[in-house]
N, C-alpha and C. Protein backbone atom coordinates (compact mmCIF):
# COMPACT_ATOMS: atom_id res chain seq x y z
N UNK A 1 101.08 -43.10 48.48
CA UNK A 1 101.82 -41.85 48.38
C UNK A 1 102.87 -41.78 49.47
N UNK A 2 104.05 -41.17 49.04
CA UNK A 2 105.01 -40.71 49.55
C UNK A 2 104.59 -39.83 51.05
N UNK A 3 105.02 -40.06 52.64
CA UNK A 3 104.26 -39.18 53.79
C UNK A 3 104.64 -37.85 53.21
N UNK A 4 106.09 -37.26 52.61
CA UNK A 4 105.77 -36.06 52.22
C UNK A 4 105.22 -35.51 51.36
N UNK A 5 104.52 -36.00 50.37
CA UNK A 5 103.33 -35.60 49.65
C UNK A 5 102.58 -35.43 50.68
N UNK A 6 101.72 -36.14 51.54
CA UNK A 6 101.01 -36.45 52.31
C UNK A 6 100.91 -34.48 53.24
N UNK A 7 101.93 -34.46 53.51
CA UNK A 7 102.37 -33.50 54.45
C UNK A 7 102.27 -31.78 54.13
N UNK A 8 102.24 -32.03 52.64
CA UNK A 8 102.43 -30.73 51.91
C UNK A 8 101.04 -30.49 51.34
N UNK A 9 100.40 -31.63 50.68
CA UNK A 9 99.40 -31.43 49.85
C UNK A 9 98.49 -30.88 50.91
N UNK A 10 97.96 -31.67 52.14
CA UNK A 10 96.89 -31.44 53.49
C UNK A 10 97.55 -29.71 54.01
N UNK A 11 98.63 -29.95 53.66
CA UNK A 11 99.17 -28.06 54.43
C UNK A 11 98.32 -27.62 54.15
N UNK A 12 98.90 -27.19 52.50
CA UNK A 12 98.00 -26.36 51.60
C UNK A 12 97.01 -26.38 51.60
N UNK A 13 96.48 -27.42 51.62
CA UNK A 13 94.37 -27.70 51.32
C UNK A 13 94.21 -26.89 52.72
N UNK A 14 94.46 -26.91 53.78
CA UNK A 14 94.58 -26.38 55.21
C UNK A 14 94.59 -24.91 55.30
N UNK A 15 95.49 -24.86 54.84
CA UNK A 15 96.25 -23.31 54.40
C UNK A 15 95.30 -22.51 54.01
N UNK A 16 94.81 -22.96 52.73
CA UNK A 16 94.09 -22.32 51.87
C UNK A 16 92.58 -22.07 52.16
N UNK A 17 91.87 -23.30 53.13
CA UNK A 17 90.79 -23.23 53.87
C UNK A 17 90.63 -22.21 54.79
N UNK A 18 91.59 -22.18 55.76
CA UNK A 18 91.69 -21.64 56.91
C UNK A 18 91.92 -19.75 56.51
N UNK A 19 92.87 -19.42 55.51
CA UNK A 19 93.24 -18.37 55.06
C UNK A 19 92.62 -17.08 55.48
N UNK A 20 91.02 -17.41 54.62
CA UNK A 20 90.15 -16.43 55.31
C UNK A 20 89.56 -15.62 56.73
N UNK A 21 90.19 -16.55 57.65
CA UNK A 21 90.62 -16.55 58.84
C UNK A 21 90.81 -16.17 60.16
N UNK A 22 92.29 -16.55 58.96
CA UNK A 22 93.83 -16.59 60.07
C UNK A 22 94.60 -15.49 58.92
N UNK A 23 95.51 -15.00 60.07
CA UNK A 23 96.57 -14.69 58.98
C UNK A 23 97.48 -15.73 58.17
N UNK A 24 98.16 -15.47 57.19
CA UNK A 24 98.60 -16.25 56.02
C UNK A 24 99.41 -17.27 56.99
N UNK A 25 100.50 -16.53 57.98
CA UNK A 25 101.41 -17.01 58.77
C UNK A 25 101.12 -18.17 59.77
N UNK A 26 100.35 -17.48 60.77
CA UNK A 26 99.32 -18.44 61.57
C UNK A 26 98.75 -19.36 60.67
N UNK A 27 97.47 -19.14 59.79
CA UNK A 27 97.44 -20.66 58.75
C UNK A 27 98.45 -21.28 58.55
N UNK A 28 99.49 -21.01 58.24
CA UNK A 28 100.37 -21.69 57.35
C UNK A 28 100.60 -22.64 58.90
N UNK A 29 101.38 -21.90 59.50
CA UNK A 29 101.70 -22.88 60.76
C UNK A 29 100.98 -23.54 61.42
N UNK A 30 99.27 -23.69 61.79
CA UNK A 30 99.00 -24.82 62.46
C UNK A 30 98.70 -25.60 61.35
N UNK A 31 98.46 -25.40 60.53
CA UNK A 31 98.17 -26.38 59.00
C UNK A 31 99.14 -27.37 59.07
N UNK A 32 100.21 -26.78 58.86
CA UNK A 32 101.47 -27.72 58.86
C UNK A 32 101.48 -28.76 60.44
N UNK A 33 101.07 -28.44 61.40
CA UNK A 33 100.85 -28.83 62.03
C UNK A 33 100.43 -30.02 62.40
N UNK A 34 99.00 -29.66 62.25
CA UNK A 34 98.04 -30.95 62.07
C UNK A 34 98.15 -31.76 60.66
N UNK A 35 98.58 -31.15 59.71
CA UNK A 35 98.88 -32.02 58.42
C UNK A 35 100.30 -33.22 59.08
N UNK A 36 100.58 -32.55 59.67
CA UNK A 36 102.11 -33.57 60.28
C UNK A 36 101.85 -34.18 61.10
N UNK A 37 100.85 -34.00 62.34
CA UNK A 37 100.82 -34.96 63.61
C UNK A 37 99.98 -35.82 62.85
N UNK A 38 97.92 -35.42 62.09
CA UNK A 38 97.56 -36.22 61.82
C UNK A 38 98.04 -37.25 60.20
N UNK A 39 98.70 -36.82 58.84
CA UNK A 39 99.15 -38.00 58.68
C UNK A 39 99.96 -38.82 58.73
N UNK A 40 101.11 -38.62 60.16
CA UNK A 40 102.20 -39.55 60.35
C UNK A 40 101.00 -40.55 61.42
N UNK A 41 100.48 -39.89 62.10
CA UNK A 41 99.17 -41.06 62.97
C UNK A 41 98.83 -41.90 61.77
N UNK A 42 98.02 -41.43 61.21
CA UNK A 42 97.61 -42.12 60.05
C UNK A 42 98.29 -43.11 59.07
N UNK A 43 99.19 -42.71 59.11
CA UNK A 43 100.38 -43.75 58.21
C UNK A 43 100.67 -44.39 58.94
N UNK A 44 101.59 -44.20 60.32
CA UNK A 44 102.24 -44.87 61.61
C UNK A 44 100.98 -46.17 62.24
N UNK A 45 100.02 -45.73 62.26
CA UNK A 45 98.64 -46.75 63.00
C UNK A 45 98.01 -47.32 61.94
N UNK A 46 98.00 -46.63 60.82
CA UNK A 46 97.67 -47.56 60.17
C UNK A 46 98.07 -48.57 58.86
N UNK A 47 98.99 -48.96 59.19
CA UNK A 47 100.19 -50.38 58.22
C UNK A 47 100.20 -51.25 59.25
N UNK A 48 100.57 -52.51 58.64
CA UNK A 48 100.94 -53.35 59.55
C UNK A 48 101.54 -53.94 58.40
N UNK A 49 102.58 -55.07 58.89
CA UNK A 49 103.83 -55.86 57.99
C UNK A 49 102.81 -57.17 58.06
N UNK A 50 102.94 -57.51 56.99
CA UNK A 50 102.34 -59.27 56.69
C UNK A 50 102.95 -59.72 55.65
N UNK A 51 103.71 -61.31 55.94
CA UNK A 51 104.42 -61.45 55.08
C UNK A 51 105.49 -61.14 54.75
N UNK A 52 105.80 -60.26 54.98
CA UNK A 52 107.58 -59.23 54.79
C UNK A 52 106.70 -57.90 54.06
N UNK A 53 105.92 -57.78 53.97
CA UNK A 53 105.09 -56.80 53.14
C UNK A 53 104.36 -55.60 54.07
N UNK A 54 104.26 -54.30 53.77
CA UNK A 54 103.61 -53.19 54.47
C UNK A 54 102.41 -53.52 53.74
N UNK A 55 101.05 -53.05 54.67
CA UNK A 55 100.01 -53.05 53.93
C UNK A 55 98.98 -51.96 54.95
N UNK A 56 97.93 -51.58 54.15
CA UNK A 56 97.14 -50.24 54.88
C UNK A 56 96.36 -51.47 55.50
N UNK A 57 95.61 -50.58 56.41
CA UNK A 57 94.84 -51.48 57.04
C UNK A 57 93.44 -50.91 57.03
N UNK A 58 92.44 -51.01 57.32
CA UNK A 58 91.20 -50.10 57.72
C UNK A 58 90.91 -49.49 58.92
N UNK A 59 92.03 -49.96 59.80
CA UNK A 59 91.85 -48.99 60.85
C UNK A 59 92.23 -47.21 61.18
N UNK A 60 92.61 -46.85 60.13
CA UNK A 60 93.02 -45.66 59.48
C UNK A 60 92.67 -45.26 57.95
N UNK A 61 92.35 -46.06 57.60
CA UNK A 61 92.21 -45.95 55.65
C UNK A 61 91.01 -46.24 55.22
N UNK A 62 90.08 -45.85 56.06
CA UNK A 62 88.48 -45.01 55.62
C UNK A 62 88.18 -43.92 56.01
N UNK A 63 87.18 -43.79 55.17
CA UNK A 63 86.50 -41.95 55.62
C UNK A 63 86.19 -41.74 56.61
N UNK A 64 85.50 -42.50 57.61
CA UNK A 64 85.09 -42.20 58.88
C UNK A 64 86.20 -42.25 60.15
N UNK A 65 86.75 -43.33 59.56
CA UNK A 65 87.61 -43.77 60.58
C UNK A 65 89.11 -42.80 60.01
N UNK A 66 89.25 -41.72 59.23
CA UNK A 66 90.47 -41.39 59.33
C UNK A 66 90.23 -39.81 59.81
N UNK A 67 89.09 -39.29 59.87
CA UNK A 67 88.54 -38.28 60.65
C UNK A 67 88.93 -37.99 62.05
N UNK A 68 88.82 -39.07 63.09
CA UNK A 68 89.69 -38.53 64.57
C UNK A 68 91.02 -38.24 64.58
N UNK A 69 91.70 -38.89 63.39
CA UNK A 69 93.19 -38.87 63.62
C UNK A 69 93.55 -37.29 63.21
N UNK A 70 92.52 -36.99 62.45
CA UNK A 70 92.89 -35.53 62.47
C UNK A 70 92.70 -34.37 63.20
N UNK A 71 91.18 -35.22 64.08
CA UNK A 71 90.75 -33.91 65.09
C UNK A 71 92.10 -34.16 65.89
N UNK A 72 92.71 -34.93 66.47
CA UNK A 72 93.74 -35.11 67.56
C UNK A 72 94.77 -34.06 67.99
N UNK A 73 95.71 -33.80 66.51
CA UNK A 73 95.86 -32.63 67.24
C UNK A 73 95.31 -31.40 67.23
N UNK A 74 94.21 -31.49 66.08
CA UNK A 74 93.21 -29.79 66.17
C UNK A 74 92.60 -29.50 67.13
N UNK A 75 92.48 -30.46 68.02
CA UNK A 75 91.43 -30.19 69.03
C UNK A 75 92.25 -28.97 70.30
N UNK A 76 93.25 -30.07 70.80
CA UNK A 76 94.05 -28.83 71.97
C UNK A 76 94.41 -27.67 70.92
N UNK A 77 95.01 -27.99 69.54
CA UNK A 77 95.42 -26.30 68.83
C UNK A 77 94.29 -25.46 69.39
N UNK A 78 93.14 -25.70 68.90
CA UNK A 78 91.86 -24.99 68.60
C UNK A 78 91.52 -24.95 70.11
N UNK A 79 91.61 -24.83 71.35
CA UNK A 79 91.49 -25.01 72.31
C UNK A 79 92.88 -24.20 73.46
N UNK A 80 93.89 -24.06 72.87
CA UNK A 80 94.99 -23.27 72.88
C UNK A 80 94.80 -22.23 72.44
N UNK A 81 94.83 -22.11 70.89
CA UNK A 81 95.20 -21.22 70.41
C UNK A 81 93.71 -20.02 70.20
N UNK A 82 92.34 -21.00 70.41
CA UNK A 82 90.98 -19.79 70.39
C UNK A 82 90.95 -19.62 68.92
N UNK A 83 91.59 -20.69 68.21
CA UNK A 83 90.06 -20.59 66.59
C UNK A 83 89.52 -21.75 66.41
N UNK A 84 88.13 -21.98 66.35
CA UNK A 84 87.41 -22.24 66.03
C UNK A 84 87.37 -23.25 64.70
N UNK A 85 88.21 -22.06 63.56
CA UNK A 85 88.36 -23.00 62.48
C UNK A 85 88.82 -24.13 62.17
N UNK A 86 90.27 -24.38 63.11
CA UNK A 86 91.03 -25.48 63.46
C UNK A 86 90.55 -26.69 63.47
N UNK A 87 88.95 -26.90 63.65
CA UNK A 87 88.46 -27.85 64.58
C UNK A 87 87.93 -28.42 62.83
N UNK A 88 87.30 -27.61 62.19
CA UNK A 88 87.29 -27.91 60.55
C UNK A 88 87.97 -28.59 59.82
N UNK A 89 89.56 -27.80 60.04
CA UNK A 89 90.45 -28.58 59.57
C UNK A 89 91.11 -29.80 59.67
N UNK A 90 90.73 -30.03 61.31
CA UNK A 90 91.02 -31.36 61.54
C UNK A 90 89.79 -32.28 61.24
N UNK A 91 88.72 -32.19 60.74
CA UNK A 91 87.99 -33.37 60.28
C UNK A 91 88.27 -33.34 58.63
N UNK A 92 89.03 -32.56 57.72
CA UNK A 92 89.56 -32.67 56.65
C UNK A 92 90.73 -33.06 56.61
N UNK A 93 91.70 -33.23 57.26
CA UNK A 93 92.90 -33.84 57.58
C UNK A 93 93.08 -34.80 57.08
N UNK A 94 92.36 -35.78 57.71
CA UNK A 94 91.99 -36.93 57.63
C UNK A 94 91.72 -37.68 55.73
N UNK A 95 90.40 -37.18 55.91
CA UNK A 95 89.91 -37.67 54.23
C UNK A 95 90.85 -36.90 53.25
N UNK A 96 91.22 -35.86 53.48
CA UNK A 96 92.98 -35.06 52.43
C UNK A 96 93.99 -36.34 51.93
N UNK A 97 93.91 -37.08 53.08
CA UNK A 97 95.38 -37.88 53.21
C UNK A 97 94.41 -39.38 52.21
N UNK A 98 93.29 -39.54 52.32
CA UNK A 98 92.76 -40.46 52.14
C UNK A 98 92.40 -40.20 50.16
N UNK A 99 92.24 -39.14 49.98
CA UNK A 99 92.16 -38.53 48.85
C UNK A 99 93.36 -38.76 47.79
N UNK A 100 94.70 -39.01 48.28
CA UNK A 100 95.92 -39.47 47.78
C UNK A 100 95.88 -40.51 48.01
N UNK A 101 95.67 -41.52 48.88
CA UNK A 101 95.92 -42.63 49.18
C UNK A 101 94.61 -43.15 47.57
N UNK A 102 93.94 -42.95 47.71
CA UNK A 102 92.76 -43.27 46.64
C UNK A 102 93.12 -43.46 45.18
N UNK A 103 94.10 -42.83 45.05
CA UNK A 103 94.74 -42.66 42.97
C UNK A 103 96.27 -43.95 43.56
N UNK A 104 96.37 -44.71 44.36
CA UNK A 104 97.45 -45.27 45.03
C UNK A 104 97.10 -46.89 44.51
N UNK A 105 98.13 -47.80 43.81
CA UNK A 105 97.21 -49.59 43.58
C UNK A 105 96.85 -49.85 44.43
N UNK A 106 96.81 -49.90 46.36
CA UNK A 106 95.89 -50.38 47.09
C UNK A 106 95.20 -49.83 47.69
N UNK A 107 94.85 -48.75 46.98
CA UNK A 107 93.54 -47.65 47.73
C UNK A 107 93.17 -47.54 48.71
N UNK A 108 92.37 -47.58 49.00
CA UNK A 108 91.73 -47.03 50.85
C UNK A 108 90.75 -48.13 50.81
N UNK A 109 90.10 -48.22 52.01
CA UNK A 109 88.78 -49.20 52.33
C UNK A 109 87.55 -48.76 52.13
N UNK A 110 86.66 -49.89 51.85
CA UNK A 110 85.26 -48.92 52.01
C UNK A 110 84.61 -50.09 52.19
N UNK A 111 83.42 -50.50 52.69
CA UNK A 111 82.76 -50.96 53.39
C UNK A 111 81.61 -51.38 52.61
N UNK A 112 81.58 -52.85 52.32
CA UNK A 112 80.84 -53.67 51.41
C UNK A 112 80.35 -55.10 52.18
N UNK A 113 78.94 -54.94 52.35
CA UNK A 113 78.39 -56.06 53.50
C UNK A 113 78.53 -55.83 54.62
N UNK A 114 79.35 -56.95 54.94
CA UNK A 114 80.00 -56.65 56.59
C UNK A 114 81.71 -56.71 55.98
N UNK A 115 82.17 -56.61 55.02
CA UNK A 115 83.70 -56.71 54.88
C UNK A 115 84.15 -55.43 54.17
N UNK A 116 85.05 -55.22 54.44
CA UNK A 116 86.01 -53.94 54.07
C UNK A 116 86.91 -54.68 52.68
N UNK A 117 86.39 -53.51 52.06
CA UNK A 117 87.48 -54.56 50.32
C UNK A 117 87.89 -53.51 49.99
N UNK A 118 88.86 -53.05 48.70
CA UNK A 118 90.15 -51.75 48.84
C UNK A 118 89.19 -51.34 47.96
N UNK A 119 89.21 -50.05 47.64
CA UNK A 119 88.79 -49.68 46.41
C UNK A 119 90.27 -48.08 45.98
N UNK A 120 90.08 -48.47 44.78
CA UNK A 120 91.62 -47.54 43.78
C UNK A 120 90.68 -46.95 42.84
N UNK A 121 91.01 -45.77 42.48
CA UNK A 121 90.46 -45.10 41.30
C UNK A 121 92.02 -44.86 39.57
N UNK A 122 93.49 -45.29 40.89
CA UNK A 122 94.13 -45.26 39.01
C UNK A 122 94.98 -46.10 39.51
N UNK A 123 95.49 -46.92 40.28
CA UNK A 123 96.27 -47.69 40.91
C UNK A 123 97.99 -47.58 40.46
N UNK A 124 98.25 -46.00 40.80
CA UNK A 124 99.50 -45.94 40.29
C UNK A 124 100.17 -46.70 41.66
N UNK A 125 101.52 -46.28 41.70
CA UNK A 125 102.44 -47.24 42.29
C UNK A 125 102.47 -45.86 43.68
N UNK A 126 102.88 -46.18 45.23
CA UNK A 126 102.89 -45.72 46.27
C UNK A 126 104.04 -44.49 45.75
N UNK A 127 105.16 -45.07 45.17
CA UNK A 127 106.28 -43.94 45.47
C UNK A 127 106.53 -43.58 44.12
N UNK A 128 105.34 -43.63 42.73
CA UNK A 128 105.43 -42.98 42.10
C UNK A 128 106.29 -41.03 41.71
N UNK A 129 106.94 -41.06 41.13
CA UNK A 129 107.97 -39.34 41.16
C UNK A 129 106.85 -38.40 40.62
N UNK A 130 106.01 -38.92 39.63
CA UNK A 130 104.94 -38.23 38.79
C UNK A 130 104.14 -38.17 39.55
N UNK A 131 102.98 -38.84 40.19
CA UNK A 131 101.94 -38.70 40.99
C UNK A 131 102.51 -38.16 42.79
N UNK A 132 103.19 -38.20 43.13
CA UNK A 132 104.15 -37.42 44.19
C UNK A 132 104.40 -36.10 44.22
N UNK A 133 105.34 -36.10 42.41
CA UNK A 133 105.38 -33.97 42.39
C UNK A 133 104.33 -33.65 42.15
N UNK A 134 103.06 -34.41 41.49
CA UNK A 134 101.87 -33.72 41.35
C UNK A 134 101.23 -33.22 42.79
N UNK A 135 101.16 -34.40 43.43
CA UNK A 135 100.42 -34.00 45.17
C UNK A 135 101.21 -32.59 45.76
N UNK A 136 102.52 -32.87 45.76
CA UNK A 136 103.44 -31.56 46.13
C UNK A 136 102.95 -30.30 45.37
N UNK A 137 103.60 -30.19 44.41
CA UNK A 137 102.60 -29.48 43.45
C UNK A 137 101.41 -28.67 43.86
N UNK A 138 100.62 -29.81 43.80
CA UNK A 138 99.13 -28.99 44.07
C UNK A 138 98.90 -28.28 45.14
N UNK A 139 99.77 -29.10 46.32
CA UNK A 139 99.31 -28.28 47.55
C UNK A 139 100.41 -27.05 47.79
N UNK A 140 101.54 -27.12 47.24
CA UNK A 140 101.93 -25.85 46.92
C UNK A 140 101.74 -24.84 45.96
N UNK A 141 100.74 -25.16 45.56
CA UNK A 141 99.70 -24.40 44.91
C UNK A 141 98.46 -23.76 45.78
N UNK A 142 98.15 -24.55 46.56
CA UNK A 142 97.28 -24.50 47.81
C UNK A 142 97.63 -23.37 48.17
N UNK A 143 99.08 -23.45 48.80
CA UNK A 143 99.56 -22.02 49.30
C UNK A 143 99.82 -20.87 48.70
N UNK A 144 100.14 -20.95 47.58
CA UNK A 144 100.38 -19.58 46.47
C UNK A 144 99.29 -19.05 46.43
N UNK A 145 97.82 -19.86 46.41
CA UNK A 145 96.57 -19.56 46.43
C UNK A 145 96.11 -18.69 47.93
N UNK A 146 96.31 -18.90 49.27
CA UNK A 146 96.29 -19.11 50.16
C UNK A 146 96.82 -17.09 50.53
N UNK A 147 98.00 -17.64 50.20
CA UNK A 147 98.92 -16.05 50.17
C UNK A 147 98.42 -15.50 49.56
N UNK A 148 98.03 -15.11 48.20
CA UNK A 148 97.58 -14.13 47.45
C UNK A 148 96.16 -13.64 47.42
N UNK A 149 95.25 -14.56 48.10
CA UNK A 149 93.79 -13.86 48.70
C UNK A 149 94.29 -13.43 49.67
N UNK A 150 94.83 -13.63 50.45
CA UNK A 150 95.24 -12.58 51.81
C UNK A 150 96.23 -11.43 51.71
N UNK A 151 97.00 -11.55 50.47
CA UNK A 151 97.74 -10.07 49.80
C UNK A 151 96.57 -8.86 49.10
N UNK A 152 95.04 -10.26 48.40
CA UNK A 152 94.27 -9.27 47.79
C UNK A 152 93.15 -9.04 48.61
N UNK A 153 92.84 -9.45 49.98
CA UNK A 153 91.20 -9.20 50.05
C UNK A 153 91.45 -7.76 50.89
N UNK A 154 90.28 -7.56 50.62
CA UNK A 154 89.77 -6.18 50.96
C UNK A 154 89.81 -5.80 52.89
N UNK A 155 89.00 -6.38 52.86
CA UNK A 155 88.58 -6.83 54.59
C UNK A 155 89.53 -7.83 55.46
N UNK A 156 89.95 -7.13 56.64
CA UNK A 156 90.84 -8.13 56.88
C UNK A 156 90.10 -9.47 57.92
N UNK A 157 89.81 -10.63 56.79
CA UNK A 157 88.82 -11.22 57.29
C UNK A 157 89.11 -12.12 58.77
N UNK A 158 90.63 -12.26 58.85
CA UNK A 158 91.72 -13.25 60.01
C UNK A 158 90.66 -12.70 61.19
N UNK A 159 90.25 -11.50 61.39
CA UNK A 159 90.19 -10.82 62.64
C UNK A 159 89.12 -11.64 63.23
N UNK A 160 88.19 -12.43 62.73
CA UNK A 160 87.03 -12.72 62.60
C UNK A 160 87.55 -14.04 63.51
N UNK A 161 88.28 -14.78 63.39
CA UNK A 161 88.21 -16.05 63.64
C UNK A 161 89.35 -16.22 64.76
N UNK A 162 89.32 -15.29 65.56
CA UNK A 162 90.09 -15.82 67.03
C UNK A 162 88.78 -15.60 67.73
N UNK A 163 88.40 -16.62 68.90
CA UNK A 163 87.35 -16.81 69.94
C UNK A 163 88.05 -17.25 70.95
N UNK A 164 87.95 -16.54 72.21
CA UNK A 164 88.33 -16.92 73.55
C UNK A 164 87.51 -17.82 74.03
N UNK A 165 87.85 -19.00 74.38
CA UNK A 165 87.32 -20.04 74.62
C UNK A 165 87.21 -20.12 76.69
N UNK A 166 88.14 -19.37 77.39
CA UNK A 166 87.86 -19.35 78.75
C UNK A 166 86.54 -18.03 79.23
């Protein structure tokens, strides 16, 4: 996938998690956040050129292992900013980005014996236009979703989730 698929779809999934919260605004903005620091980490650390060729590597492109890249920057947010939830979002960060990478022809890694072999569930093409506006798409859907429980809920639930951490 395209990094800005990457960037929009994790917003939203973010967005829309966090919502209940945060206010719509605040979600929206550290979402975008950590959707941006952790999957340009993630993309940036994990390719390497072989051959004349980009290729994922497993040092970023498994489930376990794509989990810190997301706490990274949730951790000081959530530590700054006193929510709690942040710290959530950054261990979903991670597997979000891995979740697209997965419908991608060289899928993500997963761990068979002692060797890492790819596994794909539709092996469309990386910079597919169709599987791209879909990711966009959805996670701007994420947010339409995101906004409109916080236009409809009753209780204003944001209040709940700032904690002073000093």
């Amino acid at each position: 996938m395209k990094l800005v698929s990457h960037y929009v779809f994790t917003a939203g999934l973010l967005t829309l998690i966090s919502s209940p919260f945060l206010s719509f605004y605040t979600s929206l903005v550290l979402s975008f956040l950590i959707s941006w620091v952790s999957n340009t980490l993630i993309d940036r650390l994990g390719h390497e050129i072989r051959g004349g060729y980009i290729r994922r590597t497993p040092r970023t492109h498994t489930l376990f292992r794509s989990i810190p890249w997301g706490l990274i920057p949730a951790i000081p947010l959530a530590l700054f900013e006193g929510y709690p939830i942040l710290l959530v979002l950054g261990v979903l960060a991670g597997p979000s980005h891995l979740l697209l990478d997965v419908f991608t022809e060289r899928g993500i890694y997963v761990r068979q014996g002692r060797r890492w072999t790819r596994f794909a569930l539709a092996h469309f093409s990386y910079d597919n236009i169709f599987v791209n506006g879909l990711a966009i798409l959805t996670g701007a859907m994420f947010l339409y979703l995101a906004l409109q429980s916080q236009l409809h809920s009753p209780i204003p639930l944001h209040l709940l989730g700032h904690v002073n951490f000093s």
